[in-house]
Protein backbone atom coordinates (compact mmCIF):
# COMPACT_ATOMS: atom_id res chain seq x y z
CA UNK A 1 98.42 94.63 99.30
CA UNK A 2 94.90 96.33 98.45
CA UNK A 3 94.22 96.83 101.73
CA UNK A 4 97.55 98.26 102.85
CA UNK A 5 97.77 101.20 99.81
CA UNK A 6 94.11 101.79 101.08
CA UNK A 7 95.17 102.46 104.47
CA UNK A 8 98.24 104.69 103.07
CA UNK A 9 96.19 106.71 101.62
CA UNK A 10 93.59 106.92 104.00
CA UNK A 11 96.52 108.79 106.27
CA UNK A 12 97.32 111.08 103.29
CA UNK A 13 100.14 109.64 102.27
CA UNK A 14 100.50 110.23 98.47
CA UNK A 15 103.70 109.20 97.12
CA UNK A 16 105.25 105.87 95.71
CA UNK A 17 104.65 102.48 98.57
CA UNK A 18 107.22 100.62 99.02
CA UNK A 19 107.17 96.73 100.38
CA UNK A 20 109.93 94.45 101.46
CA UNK A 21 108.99 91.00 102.14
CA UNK A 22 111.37 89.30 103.86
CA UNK A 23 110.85 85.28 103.00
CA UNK A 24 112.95 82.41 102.88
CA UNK A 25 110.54 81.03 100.40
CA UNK A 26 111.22 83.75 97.76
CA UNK A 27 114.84 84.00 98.70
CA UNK A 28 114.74 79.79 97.67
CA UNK A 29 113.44 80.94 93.96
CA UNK A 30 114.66 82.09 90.72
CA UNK A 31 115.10 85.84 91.10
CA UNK A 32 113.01 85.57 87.34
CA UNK A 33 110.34 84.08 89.24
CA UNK A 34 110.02 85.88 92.12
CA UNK A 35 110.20 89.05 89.74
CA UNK A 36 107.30 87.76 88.04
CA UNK A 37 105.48 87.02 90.26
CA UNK A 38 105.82 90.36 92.12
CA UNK A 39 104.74 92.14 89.39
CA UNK A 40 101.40 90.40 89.21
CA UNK A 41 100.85 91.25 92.23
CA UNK A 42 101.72 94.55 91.56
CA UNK A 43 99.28 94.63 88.30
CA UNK A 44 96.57 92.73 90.41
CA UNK A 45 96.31 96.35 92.93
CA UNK A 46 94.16 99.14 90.83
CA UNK A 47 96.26 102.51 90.42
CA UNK A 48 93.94 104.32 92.35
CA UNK A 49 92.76 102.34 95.22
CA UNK A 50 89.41 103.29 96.34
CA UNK A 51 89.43 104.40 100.06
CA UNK A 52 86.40 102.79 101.61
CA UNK A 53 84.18 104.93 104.28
């Protein structure tokens, strides 16, 4: 996820990223659990992403 904010914005784009993952894995788990888990992976990608040269 890193890498993709990066990218966005490398190409200027500046306003709020969102992702759908569409998985029959996470669709199998409590929506609790999937929740968490998405929002360490949120919490895991620094605010401001440095854009490497």
């Amino acid at each position: 996820m890193a890498r993709f904010v990066e990218l966005s914005r490398r190409a200027g784009y500046q306003c709020l990223i969102e992702v759908e993952v569409l998985s029959d894995h996470w669709w199998s788990q409590p929506p609790e659990q999937v929740a968490q888990a998405a929002a360490a992976a949120l919490a895991a990608i620094p605010e401001s992403t440095p854009i490497a040269g």
